[in-house]
PDB file of N, CA and C in Angstrom:
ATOM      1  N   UNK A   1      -1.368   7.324   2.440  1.00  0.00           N
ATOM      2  CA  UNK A   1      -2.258   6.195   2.297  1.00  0.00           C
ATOM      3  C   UNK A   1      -1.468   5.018   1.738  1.00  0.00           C
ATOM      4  N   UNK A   2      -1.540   3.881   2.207  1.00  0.00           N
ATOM      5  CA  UNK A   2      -0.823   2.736   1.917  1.00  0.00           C
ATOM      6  C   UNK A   2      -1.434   2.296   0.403  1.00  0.00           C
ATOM      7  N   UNK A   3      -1.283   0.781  -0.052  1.00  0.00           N
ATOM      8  CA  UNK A   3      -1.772   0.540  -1.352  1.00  0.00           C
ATOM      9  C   UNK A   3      -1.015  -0.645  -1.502  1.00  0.00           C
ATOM     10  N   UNK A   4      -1.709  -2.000  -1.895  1.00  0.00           N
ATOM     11  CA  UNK A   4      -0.895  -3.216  -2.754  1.00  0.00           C
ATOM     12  C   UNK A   4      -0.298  -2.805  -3.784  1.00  0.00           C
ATOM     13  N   UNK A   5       1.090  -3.657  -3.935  1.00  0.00           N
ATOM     14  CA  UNK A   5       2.084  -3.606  -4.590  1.00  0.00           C
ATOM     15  C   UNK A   5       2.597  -4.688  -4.921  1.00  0.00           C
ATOM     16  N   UNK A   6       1.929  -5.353  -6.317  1.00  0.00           N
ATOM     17  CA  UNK A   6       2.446  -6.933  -6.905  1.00  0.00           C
ATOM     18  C   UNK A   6       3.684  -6.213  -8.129  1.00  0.00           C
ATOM     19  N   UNK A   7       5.070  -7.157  -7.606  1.00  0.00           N
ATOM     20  CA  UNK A   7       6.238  -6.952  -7.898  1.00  0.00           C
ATOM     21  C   UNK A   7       6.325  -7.890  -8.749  1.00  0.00           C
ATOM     22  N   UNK A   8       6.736  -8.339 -10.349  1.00  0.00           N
ATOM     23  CA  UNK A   8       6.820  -9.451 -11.091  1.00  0.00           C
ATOM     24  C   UNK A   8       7.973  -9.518 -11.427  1.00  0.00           C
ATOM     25  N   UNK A   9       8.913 -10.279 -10.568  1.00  0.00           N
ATOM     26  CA  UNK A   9      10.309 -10.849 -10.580  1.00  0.00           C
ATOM     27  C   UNK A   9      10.694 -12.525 -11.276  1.00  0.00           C
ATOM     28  N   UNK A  10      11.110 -12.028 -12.218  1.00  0.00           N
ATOM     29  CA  UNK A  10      11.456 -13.516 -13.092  1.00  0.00           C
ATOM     30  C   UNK A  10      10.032 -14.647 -13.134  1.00  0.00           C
ATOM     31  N   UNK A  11       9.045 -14.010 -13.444  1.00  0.00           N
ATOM     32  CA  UNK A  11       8.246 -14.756 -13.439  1.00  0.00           C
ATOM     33  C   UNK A  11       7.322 -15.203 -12.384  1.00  0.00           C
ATOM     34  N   UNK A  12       7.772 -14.670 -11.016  1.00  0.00           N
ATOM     35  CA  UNK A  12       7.194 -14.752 -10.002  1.00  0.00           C
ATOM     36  C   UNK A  12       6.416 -13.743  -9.429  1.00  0.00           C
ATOM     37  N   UNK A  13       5.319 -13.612  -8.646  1.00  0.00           N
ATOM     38  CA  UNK A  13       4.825 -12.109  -8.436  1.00  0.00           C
ATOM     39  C   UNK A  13       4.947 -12.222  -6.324  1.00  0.00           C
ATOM     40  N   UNK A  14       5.767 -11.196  -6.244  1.00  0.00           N
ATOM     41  CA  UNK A  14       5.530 -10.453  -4.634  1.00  0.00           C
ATOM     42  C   UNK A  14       4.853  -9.679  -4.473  1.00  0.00           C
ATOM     43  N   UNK A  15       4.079 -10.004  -2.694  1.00  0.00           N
ATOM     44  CA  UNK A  15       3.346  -8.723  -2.775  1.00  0.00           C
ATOM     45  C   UNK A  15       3.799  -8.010  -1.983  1.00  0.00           C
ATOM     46  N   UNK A  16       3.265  -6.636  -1.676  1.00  0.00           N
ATOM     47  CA  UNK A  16       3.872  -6.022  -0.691  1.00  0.00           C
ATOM     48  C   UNK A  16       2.406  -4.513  -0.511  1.00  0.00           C
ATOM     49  N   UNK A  17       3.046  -4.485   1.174  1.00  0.00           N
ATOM     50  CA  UNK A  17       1.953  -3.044   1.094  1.00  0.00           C
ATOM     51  C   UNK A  17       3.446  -1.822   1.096  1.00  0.00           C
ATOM     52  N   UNK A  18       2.367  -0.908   0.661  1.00  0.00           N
ATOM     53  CA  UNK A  18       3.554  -0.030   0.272  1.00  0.00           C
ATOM     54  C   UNK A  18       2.900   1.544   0.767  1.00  0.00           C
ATOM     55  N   UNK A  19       3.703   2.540   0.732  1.00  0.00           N
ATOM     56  CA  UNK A  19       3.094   3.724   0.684  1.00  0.00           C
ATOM     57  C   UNK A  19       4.206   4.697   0.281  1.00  0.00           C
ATOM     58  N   UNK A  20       4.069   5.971  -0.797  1.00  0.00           N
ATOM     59  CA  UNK A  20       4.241   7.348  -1.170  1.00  0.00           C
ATOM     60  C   UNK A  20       4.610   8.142  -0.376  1.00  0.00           C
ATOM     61  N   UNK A  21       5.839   9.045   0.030  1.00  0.00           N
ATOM     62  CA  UNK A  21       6.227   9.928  -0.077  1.00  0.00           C
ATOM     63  C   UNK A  21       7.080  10.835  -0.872  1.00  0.00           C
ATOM     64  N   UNK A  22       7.232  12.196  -0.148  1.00  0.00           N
ATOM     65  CA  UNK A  22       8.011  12.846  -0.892  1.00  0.00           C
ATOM     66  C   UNK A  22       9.473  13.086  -0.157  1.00  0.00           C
ATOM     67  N   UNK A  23      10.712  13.045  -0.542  1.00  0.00           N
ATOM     68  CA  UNK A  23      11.759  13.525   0.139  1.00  0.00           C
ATOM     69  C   UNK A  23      12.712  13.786  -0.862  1.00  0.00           C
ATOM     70  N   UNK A  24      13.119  15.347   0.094  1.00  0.00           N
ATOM     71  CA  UNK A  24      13.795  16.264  -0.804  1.00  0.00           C
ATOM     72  C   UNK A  24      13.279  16.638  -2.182  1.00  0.00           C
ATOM     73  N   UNK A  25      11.609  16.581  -2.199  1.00  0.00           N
ATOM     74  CA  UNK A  25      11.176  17.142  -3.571  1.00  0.00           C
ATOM     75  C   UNK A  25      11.018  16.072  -4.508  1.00  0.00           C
ATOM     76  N   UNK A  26      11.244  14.460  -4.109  1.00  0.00           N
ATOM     77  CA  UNK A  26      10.940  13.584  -4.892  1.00  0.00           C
ATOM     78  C   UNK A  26      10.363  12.640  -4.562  1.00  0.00           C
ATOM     79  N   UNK A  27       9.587  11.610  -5.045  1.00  0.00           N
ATOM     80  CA  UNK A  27       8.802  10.877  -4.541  1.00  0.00           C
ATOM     81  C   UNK A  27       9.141   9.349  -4.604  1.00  0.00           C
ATOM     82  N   UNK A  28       9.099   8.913  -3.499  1.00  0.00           N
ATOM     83  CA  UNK A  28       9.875   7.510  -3.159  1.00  0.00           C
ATOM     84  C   UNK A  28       8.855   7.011  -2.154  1.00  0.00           C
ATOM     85  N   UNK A  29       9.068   5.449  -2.661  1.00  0.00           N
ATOM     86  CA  UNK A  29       8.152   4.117  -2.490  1.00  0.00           C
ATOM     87  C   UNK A  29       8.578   3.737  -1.052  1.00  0.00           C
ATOM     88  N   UNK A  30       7.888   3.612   0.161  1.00  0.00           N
ATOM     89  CA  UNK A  30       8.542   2.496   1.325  1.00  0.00           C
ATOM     90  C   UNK A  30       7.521   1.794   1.285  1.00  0.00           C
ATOM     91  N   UNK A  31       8.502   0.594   1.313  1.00  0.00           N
ATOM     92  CA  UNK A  31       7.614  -0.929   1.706  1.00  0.00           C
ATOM     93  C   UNK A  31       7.540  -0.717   2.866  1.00  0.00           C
ATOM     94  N   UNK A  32       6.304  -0.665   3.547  1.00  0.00           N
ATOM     95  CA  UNK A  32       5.781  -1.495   4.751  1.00  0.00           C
ATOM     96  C   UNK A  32       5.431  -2.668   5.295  1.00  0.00           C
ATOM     97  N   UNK A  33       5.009  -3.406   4.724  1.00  0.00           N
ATOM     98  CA  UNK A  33       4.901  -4.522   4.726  1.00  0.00           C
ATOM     99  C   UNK A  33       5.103  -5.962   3.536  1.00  0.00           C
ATOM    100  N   UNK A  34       6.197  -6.944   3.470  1.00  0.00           N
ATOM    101  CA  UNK A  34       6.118  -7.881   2.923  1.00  0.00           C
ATOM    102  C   UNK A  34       5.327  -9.028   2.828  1.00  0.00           C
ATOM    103  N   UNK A  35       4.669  -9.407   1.925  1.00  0.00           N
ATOM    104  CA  UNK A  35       3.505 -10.625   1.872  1.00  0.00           C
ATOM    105  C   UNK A  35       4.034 -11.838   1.410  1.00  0.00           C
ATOM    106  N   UNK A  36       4.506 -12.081   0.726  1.00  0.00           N
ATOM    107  CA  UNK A  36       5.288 -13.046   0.013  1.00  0.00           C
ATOM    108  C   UNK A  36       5.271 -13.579  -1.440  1.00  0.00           C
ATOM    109  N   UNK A  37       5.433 -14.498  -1.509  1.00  0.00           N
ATOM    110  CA  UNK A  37       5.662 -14.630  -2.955  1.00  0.00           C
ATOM    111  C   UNK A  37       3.920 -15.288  -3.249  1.00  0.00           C
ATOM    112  N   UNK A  38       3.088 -16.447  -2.483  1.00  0.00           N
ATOM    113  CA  UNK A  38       1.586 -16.191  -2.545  1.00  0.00           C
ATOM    114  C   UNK A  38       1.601 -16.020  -1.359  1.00  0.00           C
ATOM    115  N   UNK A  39       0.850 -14.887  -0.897  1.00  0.00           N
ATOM    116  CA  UNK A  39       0.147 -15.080   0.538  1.00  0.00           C
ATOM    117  C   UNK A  39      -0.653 -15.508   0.935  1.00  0.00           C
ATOM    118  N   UNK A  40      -0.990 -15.923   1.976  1.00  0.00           N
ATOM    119  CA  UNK A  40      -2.531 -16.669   2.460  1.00  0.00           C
ATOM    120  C   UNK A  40      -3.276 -15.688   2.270  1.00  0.00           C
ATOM    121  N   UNK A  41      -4.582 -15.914   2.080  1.00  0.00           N
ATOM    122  CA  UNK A  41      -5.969 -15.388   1.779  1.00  0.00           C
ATOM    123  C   UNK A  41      -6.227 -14.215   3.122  1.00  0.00           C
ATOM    124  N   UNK A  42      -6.057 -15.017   4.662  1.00  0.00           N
ATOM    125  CA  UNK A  42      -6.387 -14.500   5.838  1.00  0.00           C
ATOM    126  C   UNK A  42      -5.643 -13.623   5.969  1.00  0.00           C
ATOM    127  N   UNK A  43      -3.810 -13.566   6.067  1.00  0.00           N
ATOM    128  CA  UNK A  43      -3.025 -12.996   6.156  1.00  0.00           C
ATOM    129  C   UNK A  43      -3.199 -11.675   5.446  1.00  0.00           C
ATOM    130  N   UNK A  44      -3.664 -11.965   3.982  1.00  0.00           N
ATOM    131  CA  UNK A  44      -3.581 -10.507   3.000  1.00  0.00           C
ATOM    132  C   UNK A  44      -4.917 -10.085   3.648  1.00  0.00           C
ATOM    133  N   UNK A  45      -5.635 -10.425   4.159  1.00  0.00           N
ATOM    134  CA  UNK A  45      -6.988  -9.672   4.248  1.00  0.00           C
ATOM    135  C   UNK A  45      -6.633  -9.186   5.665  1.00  0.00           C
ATOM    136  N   UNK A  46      -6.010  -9.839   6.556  1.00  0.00           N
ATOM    137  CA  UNK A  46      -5.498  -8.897   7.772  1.00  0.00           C
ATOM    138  C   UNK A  46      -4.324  -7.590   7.260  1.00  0.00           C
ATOM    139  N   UNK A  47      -3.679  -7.916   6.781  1.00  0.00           N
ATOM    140  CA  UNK A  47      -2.643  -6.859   6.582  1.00  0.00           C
ATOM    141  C   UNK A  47      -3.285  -5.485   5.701  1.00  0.00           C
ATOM    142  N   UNK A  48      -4.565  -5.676   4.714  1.00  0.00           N
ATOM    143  CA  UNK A  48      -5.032  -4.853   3.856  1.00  0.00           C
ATOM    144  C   UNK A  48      -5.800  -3.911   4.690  1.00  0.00           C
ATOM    145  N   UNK A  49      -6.625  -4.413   5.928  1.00  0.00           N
ATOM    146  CA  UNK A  49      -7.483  -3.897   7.100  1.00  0.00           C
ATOM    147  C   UNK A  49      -6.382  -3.358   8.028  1.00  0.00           C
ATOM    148  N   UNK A  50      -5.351  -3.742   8.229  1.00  0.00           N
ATOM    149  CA  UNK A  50      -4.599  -3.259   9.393  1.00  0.00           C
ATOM    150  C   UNK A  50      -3.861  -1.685   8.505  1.00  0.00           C
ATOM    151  N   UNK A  51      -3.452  -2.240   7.469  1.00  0.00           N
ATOM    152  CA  UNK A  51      -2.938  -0.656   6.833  1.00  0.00           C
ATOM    153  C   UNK A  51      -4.245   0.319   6.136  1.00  0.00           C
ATOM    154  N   UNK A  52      -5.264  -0.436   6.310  1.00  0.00           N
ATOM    155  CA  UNK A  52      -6.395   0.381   5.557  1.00  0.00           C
ATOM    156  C   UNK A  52      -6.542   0.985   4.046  1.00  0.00           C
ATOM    157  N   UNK A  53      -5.763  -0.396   3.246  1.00  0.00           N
ATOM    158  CA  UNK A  53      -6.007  -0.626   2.216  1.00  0.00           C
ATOM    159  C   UNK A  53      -7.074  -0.683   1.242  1.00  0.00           C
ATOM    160  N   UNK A  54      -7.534   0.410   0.476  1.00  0.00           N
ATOM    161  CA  UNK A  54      -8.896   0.442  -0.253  1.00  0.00           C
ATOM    162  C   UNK A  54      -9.868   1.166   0.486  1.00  0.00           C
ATOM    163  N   UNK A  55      -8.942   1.582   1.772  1.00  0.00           N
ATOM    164  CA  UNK A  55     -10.627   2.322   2.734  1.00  0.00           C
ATOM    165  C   UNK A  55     -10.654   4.501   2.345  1.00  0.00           C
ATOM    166  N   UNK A  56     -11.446   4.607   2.824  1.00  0.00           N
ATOM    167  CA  UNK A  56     -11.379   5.968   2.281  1.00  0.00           C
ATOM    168  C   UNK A  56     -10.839   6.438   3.632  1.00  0.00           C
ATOM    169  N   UNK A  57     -10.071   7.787   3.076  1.00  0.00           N
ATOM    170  CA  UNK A  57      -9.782   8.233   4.544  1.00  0.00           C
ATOM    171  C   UNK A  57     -10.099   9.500   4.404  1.00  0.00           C
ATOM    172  N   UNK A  58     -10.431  10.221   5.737  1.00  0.00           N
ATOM    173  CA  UNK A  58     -10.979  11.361   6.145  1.00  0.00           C
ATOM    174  C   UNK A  58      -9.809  12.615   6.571  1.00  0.00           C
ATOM    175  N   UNK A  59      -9.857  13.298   5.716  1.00  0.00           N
ATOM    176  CA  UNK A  59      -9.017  14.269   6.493  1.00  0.00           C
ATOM    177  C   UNK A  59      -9.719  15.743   6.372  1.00  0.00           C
ATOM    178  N   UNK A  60      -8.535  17.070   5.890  1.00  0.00           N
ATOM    179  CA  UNK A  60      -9.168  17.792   5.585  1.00  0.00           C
ATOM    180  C   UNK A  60      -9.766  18.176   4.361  1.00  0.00           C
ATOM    181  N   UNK A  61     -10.474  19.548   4.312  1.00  0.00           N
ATOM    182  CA  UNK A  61     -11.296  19.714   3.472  1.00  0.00           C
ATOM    183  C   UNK A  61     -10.859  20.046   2.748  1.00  0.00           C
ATOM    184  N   UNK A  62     -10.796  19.536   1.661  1.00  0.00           N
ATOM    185  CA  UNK A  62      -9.896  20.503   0.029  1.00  0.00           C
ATOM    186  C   UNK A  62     -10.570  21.469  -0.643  1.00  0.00           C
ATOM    187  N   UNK A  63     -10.130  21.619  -1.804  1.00  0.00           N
ATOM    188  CA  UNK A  63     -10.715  22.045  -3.297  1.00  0.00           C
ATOM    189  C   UNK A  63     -11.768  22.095  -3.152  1.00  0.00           C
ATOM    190  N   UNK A  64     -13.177  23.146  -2.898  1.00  0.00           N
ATOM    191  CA  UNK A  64     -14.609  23.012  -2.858  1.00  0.00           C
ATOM    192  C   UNK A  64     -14.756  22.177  -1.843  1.00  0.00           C
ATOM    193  N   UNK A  65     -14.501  21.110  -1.041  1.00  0.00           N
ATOM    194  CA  UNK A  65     -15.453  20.871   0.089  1.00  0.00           C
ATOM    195  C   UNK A  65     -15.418  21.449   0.928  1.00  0.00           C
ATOM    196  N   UNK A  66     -16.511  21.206   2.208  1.00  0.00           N
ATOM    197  CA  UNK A  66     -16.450  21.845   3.328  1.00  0.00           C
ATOM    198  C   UNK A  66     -17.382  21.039   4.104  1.00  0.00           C
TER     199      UNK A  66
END
């Protein structure tokens, strides 16, 4: 699952979409997408919908559900 990622570099904040894995047993960050230092309003709200940022996702059934 992807997720915003505000980076605060010297005072400045980047954004970025990002997502979690694991490799070789450890867990490391890839940026997917760069936003910039402010992004437009439209832009972040397309890129948050296109990676499905904040949406729930459906998979399988875990721990007690079914």
């Amino acid at each position: 699952m992807a997720y915003l990622v505000i980076r605060n570099v010297k005072g400045g904040r980047y954004f970025y979409i990002a997502k979690s894995a694991r490799k070789n047993g450890k867990v490391v960050q890839k940026t997917l997408e760069y936003l910039g230092h402010e992004p437009d309003p439209a832009r972040l709200r397309r890129a948050l919908e296109y990676w499905q940022v904040g949406t729930k996702r459906q998979g399988k059934a875990g721990k007690g559900e079914r």
